[in-house]
PDB file of N, CA and C in Angstrom:
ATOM      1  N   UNK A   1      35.647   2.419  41.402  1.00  0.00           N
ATOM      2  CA  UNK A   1      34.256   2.019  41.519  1.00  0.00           C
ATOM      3  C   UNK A   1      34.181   0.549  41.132  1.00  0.00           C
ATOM      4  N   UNK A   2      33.397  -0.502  41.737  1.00  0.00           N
ATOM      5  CA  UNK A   2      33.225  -1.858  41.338  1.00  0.00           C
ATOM      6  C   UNK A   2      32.578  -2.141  40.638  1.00  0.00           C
ATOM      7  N   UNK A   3      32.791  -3.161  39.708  1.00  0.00           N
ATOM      8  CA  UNK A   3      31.678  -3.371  38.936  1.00  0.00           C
ATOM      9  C   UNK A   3      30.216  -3.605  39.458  1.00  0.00           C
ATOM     10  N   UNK A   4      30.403  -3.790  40.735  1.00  0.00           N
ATOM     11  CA  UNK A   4      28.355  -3.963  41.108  1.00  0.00           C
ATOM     12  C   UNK A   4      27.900  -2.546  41.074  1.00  0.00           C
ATOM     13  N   UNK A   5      28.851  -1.436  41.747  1.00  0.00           N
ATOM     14  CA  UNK A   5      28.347  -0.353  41.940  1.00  0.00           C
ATOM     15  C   UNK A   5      28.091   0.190  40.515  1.00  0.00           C
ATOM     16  N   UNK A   6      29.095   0.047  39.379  1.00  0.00           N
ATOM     17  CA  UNK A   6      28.235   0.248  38.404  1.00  0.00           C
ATOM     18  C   UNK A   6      27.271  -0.506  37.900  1.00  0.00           C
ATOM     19  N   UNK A   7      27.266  -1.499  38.299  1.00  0.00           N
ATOM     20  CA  UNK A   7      25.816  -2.114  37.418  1.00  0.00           C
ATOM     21  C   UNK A   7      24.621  -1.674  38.166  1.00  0.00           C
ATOM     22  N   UNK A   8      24.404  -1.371  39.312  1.00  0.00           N
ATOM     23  CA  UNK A   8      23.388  -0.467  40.178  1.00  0.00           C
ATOM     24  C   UNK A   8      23.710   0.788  39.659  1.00  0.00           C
ATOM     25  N   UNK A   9      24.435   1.636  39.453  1.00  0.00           N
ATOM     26  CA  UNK A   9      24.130   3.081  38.960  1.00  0.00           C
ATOM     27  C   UNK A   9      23.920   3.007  37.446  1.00  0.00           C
ATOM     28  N   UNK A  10      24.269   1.929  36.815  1.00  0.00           N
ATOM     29  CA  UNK A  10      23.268   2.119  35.414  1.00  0.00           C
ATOM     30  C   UNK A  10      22.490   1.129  35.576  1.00  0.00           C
ATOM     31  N   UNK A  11      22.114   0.434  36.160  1.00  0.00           N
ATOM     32  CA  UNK A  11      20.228   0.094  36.102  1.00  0.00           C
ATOM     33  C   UNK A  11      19.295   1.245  37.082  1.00  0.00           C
ATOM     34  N   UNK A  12      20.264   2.092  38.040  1.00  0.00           N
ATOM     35  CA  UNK A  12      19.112   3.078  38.368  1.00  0.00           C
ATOM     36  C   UNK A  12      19.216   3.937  37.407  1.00  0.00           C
ATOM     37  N   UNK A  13      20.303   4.756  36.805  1.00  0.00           N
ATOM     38  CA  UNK A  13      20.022   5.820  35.592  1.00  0.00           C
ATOM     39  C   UNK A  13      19.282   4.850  34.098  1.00  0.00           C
ATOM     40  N   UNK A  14      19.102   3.863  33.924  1.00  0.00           N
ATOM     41  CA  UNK A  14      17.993   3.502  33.455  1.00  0.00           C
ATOM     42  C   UNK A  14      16.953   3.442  33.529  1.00  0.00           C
ATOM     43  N   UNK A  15      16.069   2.958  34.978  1.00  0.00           N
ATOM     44  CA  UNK A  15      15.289   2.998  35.220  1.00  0.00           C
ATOM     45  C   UNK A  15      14.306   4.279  35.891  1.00  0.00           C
ATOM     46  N   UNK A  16      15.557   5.608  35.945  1.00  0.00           N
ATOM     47  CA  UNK A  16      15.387   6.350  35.775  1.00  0.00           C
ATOM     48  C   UNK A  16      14.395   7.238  34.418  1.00  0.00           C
ATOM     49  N   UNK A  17      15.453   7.079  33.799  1.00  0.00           N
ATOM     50  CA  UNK A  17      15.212   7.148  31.988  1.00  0.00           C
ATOM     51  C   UNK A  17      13.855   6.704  31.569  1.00  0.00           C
ATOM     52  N   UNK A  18      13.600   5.237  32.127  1.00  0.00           N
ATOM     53  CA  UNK A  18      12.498   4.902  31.387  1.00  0.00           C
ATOM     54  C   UNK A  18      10.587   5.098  32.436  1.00  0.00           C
ATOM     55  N   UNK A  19      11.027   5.961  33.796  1.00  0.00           N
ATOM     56  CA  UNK A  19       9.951   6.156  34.516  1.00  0.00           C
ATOM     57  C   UNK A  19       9.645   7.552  33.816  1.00  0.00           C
ATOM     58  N   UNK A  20      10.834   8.990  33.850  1.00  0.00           N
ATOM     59  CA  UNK A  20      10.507   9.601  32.447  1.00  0.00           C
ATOM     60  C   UNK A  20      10.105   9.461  31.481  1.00  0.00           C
ATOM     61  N   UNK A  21      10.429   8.698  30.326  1.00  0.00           N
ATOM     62  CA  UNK A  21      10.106   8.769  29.738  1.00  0.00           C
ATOM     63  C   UNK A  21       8.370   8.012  29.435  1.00  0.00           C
ATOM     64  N   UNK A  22       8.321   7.519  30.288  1.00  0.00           N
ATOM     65  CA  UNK A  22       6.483   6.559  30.513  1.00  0.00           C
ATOM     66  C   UNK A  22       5.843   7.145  30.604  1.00  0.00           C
ATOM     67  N   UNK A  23       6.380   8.691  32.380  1.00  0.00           N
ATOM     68  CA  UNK A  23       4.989   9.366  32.200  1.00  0.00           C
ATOM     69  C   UNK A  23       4.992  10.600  31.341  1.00  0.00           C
ATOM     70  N   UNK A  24       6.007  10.665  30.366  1.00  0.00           N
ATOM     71  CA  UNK A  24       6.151  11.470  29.484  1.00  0.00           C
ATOM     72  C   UNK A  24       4.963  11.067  28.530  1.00  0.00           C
ATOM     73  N   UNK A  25       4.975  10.012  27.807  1.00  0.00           N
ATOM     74  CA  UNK A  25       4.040   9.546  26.884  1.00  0.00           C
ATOM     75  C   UNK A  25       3.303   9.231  27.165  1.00  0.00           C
ATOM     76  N   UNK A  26       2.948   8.403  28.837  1.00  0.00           N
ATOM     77  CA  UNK A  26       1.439   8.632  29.304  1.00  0.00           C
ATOM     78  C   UNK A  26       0.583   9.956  29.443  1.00  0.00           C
ATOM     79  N   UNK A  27       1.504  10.748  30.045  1.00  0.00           N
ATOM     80  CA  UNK A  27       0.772  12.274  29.569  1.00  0.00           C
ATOM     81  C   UNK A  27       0.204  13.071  28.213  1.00  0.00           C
ATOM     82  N   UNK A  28       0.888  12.805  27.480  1.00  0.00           N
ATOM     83  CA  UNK A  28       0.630  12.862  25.891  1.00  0.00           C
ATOM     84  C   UNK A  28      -0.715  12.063  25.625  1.00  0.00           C
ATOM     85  N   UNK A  29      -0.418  10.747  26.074  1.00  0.00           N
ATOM     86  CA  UNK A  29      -1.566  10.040  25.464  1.00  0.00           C
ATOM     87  C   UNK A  29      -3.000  10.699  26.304  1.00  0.00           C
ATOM     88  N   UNK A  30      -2.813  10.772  27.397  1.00  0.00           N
ATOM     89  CA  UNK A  30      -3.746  11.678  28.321  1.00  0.00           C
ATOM     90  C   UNK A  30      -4.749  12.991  27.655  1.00  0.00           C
ATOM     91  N   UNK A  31      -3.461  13.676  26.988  1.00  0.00           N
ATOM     92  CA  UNK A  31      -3.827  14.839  26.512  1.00  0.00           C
ATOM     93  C   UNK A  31      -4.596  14.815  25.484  1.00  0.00           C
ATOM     94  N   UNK A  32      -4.244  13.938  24.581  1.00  0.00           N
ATOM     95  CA  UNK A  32      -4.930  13.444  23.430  1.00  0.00           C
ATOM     96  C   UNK A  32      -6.357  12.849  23.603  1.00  0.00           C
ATOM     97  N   UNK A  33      -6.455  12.150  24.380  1.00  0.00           N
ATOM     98  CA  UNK A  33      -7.748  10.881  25.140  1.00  0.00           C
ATOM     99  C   UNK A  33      -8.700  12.482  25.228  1.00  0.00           C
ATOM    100  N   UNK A  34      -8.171  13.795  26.105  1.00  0.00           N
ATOM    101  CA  UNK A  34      -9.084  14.401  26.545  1.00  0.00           C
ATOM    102  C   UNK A  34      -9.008  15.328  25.214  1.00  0.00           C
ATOM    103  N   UNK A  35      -8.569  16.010  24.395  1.00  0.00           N
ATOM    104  CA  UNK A  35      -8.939  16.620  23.506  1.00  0.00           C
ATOM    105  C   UNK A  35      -9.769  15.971  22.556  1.00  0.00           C
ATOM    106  N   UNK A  36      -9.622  14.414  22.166  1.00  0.00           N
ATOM    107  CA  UNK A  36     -10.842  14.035  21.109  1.00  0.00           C
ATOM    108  C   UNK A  36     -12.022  14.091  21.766  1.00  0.00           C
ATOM    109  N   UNK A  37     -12.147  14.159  23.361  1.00  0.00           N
ATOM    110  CA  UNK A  37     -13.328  13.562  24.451  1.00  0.00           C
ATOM    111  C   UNK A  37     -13.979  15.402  24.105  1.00  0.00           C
ATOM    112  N   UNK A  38     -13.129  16.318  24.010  1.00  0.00           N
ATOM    113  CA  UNK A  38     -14.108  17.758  24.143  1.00  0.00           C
ATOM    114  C   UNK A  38     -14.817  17.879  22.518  1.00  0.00           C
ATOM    115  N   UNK A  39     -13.625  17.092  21.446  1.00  0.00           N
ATOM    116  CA  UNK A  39     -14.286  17.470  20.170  1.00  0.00           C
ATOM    117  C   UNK A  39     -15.358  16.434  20.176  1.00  0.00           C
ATOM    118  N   UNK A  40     -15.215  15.275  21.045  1.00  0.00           N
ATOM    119  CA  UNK A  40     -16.617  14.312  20.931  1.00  0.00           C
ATOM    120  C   UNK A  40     -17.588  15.199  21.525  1.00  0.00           C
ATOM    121  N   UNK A  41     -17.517  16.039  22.658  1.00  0.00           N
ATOM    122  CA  UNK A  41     -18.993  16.717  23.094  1.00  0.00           C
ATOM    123  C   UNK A  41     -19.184  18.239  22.858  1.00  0.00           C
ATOM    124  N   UNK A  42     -18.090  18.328  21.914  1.00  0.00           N
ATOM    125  CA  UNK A  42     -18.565  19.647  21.359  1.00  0.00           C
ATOM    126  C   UNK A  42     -19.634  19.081  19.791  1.00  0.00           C
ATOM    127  N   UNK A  43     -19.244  18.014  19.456  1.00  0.00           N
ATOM    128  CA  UNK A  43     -19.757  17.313  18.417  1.00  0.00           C
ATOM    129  C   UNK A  43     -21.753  16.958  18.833  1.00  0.00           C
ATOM    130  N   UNK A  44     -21.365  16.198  19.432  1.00  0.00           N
ATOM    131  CA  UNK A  44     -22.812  15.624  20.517  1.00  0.00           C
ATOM    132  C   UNK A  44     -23.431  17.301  20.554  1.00  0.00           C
ATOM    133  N   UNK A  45     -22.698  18.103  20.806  1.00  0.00           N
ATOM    134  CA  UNK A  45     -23.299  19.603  21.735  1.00  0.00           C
ATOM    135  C   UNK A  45     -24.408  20.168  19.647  1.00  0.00           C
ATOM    136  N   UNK A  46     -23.583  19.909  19.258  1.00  0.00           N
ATOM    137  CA  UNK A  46     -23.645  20.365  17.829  1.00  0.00           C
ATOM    138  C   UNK A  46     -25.066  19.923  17.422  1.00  0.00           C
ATOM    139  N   UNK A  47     -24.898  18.274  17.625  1.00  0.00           N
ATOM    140  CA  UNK A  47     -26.039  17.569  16.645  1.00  0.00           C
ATOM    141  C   UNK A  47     -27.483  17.517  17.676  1.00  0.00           C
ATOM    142  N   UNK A  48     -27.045  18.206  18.961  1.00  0.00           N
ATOM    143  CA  UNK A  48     -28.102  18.394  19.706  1.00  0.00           C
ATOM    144  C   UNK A  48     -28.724  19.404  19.336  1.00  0.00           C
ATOM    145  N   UNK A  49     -28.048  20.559  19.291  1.00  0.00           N
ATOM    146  CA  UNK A  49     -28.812  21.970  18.687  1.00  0.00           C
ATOM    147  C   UNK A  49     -29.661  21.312  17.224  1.00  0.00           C
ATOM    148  N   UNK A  50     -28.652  21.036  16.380  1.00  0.00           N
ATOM    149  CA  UNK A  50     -28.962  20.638  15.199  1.00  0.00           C
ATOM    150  C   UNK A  50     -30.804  20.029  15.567  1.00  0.00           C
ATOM    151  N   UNK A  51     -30.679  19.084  16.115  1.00  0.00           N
ATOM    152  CA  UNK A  51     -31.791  18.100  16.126  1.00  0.00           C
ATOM    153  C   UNK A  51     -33.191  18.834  16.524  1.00  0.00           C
ATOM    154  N   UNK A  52     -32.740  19.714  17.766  1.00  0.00           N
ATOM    155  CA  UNK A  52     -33.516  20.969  18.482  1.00  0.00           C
ATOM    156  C   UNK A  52     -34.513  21.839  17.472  1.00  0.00           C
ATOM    157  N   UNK A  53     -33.277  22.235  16.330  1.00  0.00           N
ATOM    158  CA  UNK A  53     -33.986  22.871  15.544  1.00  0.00           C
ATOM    159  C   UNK A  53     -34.469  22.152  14.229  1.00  0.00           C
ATOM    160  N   UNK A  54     -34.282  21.058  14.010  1.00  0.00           N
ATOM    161  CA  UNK A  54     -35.471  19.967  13.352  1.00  0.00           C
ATOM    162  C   UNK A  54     -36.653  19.916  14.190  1.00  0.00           C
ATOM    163  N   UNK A  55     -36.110  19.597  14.888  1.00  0.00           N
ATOM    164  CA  UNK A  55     -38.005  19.337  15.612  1.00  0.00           C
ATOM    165  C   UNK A  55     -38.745  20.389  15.853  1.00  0.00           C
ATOM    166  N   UNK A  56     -37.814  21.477  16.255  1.00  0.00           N
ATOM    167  CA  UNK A  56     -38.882  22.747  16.233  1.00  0.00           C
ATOM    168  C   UNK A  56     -39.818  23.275  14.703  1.00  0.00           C
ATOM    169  N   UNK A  57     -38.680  22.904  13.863  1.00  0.00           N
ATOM    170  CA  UNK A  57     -38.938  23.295  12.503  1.00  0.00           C
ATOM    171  C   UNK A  57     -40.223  22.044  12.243  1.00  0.00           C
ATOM    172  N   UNK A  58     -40.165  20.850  12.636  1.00  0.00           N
ATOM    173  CA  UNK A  58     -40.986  19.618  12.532  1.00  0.00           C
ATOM    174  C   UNK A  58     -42.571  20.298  13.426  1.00  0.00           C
ATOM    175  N   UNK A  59     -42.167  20.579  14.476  1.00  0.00           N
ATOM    176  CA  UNK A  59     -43.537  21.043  15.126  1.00  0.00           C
ATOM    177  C   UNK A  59     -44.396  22.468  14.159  1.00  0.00           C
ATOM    178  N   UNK A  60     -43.391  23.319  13.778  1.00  0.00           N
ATOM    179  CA  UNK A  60     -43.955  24.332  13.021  1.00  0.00           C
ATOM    180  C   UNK A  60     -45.178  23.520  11.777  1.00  0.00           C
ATOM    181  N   UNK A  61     -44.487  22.833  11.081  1.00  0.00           N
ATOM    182  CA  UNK A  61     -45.165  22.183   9.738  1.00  0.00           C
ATOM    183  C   UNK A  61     -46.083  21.678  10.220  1.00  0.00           C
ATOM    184  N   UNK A  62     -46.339  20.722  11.796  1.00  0.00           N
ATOM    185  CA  UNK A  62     -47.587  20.042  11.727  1.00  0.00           C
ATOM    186  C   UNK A  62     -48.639  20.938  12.476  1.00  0.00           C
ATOM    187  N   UNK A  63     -48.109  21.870  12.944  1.00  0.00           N
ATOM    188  CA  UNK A  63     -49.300  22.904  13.058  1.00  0.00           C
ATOM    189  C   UNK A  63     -49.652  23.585  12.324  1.00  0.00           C
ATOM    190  N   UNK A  64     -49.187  23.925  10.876  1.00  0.00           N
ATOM    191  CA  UNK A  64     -49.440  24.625   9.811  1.00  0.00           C
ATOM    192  C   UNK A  64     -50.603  23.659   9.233  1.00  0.00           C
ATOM    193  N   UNK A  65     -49.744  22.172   9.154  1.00  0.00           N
ATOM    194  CA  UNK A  65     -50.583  20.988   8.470  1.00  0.00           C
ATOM    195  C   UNK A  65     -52.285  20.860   9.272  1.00  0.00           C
ATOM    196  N   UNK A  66     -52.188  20.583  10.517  1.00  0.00           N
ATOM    197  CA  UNK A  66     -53.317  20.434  11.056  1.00  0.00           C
ATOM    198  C   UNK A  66     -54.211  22.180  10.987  1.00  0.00           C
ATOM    199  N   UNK A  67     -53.672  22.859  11.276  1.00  0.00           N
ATOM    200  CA  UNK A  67     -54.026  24.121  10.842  1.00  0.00           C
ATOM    201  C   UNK A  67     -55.158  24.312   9.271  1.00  0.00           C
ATOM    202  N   UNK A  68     -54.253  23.886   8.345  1.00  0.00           N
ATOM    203  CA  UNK A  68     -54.628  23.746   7.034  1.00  0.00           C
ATOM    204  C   UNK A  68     -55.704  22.759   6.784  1.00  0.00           C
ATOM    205  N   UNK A  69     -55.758  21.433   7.705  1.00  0.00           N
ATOM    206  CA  UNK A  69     -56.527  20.537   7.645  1.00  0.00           C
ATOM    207  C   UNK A  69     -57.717  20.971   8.512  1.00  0.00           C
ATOM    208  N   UNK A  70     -57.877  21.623   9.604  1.00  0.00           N
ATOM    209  CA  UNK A  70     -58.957  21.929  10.315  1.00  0.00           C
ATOM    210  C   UNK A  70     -59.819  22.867   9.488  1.00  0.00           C
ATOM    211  N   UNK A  71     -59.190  23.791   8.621  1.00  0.00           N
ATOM    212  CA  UNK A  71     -59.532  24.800   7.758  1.00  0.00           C
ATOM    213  C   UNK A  71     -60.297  23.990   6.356  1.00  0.00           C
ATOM    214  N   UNK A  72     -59.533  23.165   6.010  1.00  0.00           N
ATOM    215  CA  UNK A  72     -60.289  22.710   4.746  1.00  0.00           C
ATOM    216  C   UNK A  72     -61.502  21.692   5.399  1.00  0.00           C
ATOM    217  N   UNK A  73     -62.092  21.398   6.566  1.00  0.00           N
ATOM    218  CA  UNK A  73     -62.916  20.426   7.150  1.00  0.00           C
ATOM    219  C   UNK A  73     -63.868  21.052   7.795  1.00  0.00           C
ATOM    220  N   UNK A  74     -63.839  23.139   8.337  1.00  0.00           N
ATOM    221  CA  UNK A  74     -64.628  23.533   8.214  1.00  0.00           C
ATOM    222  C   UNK A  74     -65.059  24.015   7.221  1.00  0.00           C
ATOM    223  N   UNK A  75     -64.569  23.808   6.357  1.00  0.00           N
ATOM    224  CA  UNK A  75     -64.875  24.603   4.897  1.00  0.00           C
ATOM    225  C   UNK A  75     -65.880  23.536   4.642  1.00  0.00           C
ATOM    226  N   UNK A  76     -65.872  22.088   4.302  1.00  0.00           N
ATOM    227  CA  UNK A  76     -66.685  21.360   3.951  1.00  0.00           C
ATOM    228  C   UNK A  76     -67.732  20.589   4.598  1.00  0.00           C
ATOM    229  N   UNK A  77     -67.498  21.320   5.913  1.00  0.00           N
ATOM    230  CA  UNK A  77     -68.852  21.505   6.931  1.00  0.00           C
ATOM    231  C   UNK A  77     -69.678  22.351   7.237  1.00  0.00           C
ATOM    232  N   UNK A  78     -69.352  23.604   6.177  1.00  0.00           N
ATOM    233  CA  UNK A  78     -70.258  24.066   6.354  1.00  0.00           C
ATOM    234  C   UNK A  78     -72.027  24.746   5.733  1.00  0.00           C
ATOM    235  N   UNK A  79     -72.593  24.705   6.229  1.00  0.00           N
ATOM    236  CA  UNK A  79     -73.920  23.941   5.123  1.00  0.00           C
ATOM    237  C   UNK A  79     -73.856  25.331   3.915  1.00  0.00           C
ATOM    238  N   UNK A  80     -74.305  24.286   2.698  1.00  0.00           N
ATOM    239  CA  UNK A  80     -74.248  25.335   1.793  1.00  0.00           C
ATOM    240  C   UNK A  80     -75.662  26.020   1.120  1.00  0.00           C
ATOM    241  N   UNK A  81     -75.692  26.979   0.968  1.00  0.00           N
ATOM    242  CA  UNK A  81     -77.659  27.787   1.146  1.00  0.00           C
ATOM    243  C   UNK A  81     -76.932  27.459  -1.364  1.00  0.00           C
ATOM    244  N   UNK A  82     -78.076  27.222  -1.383  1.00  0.00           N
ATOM    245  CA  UNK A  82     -78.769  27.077  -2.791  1.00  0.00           C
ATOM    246  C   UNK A  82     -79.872  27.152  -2.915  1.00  0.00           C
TER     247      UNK A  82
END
């Protein structure tokens, strides 16, 4: 074998080697990119409910509040017999 023919069969079994091994660790990194991306919108999914049930809990109180306030405003509207 000549030396060119080996220097072409080890720069292709190199460049072999290193197209493996690229999309080896591009895939990895891939995998990773998309597993933090589901815990980011399982996260988002979370603080949405979360928020859902603040505000529902927020709407409860100000209808209790205005509730309570309409109540104490007919109370002091209404005429008093003496």
């Amino acid at each position: 074998m000549s030396t060119a023919s080996k220097v072409v069969l080890g720069l292709s079994i190199v460049l072999t080697i290193s197209t493996v091994a690229g999309v080896h660790i591009k895939q990895n990194w891939d995998r990773q990119r998309l597993r933090e991306g589901v815990l980011r919108d399982l996260e988002r999914a979370e603080r949405k409910r979360e928020n859902l049930r603040v505000l529902d809990e927020q709407i409860q109180l100000t209808r209790q509040l205005v509730s309570e306030r309409d109540g104490r405003e007919a109370g002091s509207a209404a005429p008093h017999n003496s």
